[in-house]
PDB file of N, CA and C in Angstrom:
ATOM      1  N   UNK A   1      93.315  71.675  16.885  1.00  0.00           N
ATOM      2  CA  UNK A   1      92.174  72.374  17.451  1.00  0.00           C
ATOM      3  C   UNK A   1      91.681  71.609  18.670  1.00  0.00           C
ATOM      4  N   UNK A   2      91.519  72.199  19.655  1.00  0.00           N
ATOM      5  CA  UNK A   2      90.642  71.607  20.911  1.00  0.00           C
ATOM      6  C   UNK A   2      89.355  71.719  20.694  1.00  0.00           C
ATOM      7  N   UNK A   3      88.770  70.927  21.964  1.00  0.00           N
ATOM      8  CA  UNK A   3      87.511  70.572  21.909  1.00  0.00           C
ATOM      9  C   UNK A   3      86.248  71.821  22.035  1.00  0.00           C
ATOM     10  N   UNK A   4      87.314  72.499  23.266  1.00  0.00           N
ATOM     11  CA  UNK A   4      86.703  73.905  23.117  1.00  0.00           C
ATOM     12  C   UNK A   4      86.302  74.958  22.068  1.00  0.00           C
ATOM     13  N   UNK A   5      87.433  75.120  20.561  1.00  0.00           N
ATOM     14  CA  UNK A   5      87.471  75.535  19.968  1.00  0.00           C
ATOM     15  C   UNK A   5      86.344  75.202  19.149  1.00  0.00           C
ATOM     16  N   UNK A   6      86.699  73.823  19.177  1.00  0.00           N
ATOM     17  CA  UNK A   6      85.551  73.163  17.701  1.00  0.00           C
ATOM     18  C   UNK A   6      84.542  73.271  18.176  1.00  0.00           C
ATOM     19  N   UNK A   7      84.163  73.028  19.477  1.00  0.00           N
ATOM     20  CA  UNK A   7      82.411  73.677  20.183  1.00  0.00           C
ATOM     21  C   UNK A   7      82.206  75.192  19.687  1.00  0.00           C
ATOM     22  N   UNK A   8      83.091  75.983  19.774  1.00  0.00           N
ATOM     23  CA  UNK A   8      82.815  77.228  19.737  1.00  0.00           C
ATOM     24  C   UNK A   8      82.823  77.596  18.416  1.00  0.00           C
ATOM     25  N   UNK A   9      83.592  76.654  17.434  1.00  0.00           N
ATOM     26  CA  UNK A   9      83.395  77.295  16.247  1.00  0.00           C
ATOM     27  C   UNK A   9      81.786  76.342  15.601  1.00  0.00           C
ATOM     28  N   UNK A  10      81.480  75.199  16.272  1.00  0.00           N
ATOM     29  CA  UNK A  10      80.152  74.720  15.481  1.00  0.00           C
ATOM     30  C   UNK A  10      79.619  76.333  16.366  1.00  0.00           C
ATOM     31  N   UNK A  11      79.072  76.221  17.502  1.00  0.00           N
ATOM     32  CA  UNK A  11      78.117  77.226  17.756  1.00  0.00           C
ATOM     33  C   UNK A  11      77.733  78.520  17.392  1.00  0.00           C
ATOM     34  N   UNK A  12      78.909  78.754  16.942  1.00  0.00           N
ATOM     35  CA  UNK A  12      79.062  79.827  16.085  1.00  0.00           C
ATOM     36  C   UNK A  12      78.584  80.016  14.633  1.00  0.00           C
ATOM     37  N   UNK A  13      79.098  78.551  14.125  1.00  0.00           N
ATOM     38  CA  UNK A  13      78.492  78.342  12.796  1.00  0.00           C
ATOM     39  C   UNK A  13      76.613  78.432  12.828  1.00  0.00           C
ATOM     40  N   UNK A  14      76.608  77.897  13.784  1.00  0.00           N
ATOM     41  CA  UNK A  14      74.687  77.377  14.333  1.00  0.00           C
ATOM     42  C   UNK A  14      73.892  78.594  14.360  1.00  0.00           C
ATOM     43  N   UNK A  15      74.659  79.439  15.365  1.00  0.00           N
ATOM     44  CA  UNK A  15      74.123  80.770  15.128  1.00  0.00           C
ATOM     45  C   UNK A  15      73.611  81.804  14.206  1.00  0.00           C
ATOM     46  N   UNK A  16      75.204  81.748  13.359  1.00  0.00           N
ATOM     47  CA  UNK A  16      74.671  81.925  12.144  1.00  0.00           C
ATOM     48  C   UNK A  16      73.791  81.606  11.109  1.00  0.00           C
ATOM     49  N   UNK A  17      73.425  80.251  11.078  1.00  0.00           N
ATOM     50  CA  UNK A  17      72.537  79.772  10.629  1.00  0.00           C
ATOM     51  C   UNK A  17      70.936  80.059  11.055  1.00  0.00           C
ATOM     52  N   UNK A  18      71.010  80.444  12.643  1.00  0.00           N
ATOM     53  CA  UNK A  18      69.877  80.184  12.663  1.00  0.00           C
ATOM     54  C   UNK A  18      69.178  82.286  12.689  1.00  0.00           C
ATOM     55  N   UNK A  19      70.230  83.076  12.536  1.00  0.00           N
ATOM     56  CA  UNK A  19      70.073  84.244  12.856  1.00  0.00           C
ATOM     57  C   UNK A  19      70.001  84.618  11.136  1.00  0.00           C
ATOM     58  N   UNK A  20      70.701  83.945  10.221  1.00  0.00           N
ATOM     59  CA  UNK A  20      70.241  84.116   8.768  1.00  0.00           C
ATOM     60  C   UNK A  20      68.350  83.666   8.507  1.00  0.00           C
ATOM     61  N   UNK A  21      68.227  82.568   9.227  1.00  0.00           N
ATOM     62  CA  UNK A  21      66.853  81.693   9.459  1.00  0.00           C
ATOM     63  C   UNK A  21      65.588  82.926   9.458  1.00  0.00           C
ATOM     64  N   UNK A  22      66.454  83.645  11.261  1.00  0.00           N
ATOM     65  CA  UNK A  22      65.265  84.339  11.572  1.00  0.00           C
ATOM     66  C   UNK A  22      65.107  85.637  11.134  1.00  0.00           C
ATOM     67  N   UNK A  23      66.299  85.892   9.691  1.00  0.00           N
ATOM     68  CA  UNK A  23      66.112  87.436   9.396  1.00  0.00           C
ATOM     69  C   UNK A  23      65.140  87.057   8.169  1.00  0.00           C
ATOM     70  N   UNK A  24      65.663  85.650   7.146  1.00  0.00           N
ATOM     71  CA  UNK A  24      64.700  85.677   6.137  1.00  0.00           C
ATOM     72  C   UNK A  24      63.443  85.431   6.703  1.00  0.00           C
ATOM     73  N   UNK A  25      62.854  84.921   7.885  1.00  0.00           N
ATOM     74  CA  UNK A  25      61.810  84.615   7.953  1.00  0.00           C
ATOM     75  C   UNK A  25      60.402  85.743   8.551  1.00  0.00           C
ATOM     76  N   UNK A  26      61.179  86.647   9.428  1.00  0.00           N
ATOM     77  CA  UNK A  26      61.302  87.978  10.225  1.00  0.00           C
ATOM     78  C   UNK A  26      61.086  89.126  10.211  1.00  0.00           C
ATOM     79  N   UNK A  27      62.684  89.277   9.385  1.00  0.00           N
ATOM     80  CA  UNK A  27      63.318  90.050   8.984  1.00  0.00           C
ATOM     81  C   UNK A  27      64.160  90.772   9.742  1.00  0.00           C
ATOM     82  N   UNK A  28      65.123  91.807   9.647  1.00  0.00           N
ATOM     83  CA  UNK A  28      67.002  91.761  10.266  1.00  0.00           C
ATOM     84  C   UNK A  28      66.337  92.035  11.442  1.00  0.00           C
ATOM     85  N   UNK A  29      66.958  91.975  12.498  1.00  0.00           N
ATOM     86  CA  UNK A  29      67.278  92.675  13.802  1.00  0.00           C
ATOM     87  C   UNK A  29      68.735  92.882  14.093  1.00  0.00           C
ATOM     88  N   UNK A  30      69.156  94.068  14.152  1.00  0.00           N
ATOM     89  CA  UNK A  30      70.393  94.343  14.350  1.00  0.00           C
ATOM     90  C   UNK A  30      70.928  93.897  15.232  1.00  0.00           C
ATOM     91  N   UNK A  31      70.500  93.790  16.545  1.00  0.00           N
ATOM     92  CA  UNK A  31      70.750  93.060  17.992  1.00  0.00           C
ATOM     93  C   UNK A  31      71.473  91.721  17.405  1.00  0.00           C
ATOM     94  N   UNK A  32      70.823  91.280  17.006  1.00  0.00           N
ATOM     95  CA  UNK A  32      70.856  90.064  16.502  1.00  0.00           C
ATOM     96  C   UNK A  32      71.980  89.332  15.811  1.00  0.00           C
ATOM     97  N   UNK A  33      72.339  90.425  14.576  1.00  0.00           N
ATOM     98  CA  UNK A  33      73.461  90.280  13.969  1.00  0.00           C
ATOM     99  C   UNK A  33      74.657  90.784  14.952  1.00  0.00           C
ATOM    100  N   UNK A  34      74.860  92.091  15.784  1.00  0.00           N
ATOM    101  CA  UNK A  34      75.901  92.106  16.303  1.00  0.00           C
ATOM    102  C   UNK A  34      76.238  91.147  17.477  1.00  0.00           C
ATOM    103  N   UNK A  35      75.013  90.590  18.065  1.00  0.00           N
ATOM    104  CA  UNK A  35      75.069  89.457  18.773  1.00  0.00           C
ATOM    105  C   UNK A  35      76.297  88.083  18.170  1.00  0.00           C
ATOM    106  N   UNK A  36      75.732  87.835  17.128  1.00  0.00           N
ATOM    107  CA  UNK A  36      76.437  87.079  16.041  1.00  0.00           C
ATOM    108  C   UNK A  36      77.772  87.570  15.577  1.00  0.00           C
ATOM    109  N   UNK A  37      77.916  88.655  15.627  1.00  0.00           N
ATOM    110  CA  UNK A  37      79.402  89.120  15.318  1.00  0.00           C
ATOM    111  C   UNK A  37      80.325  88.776  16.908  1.00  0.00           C
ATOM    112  N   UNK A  38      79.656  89.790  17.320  1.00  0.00           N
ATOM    113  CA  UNK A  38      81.041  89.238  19.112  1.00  0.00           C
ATOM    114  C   UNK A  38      80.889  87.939  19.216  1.00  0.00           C
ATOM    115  N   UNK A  39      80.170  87.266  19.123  1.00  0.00           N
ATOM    116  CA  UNK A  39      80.289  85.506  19.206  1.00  0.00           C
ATOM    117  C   UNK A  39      81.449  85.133  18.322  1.00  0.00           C
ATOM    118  N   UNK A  40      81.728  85.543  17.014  1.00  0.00           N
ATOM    119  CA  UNK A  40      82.787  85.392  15.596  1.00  0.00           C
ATOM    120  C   UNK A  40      83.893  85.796  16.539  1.00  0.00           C
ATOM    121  N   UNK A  41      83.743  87.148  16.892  1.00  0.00           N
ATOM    122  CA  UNK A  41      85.285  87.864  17.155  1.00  0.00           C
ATOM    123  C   UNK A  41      85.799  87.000  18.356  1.00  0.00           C
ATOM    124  N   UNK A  42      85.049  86.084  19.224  1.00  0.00           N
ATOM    125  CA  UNK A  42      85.793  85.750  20.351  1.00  0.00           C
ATOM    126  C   UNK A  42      86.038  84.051  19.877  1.00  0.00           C
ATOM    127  N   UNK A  43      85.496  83.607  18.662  1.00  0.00           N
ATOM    128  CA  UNK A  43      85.780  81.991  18.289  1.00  0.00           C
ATOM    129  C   UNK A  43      87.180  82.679  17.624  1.00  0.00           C
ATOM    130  N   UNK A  44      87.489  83.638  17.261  1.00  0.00           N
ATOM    131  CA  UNK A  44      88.308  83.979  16.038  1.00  0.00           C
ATOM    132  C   UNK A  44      89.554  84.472  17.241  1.00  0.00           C
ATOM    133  N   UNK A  45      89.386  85.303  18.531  1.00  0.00           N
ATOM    134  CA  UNK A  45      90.187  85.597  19.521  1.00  0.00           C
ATOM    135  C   UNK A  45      90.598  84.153  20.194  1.00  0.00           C
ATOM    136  N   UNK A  46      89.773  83.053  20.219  1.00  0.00           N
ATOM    137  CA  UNK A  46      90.056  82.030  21.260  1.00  0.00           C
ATOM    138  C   UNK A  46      90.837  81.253  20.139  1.00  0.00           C
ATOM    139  N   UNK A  47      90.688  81.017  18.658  1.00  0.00           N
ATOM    140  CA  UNK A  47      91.853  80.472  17.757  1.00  0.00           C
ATOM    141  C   UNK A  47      92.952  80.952  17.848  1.00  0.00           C
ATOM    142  N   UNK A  48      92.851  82.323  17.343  1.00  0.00           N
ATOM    143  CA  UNK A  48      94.614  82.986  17.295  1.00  0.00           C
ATOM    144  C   UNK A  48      95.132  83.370  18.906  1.00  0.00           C
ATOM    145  N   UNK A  49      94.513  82.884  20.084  1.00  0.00           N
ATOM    146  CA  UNK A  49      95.097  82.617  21.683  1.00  0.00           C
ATOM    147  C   UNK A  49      95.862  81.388  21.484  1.00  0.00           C
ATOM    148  N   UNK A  50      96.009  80.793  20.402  1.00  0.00           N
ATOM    149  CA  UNK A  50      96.413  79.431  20.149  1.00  0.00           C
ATOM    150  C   UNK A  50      96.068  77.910  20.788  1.00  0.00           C
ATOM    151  N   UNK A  51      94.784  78.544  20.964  1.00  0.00           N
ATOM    152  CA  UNK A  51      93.730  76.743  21.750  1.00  0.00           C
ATOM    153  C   UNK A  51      93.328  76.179  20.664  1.00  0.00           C
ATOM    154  N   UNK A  52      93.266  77.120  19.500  1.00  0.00           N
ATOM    155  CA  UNK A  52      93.095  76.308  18.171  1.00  0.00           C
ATOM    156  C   UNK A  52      94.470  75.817  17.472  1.00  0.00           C
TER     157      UNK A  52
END
């Protein structure tokens, strides 16, 4: 895994964390979550590009 990858997969992880944070605290915003999804699909596109 590169350096790029592992940045992109903590930030990704972070996100999630902090978008779970602000739904229990909140509550959902959809924006929010699909925000959090295309962030997944492109850590998950930039692994199987094979930089991971």
């Amino acid at each position: 895994m590169s350096g790029a990858t592992k940045t992109m997969g903590a930030v990704t992880v972070g996100a999630l964390v902090l978008t779970t944070a602000y739904t229990v605290a909140l509550g959902s915003s959809g924006w929010l979550w699909f925000a959090w999804i295309v962030l997944g699909l492109a850590t998950l596109g930039l692994m199987a590009a094979g930089d991971g």
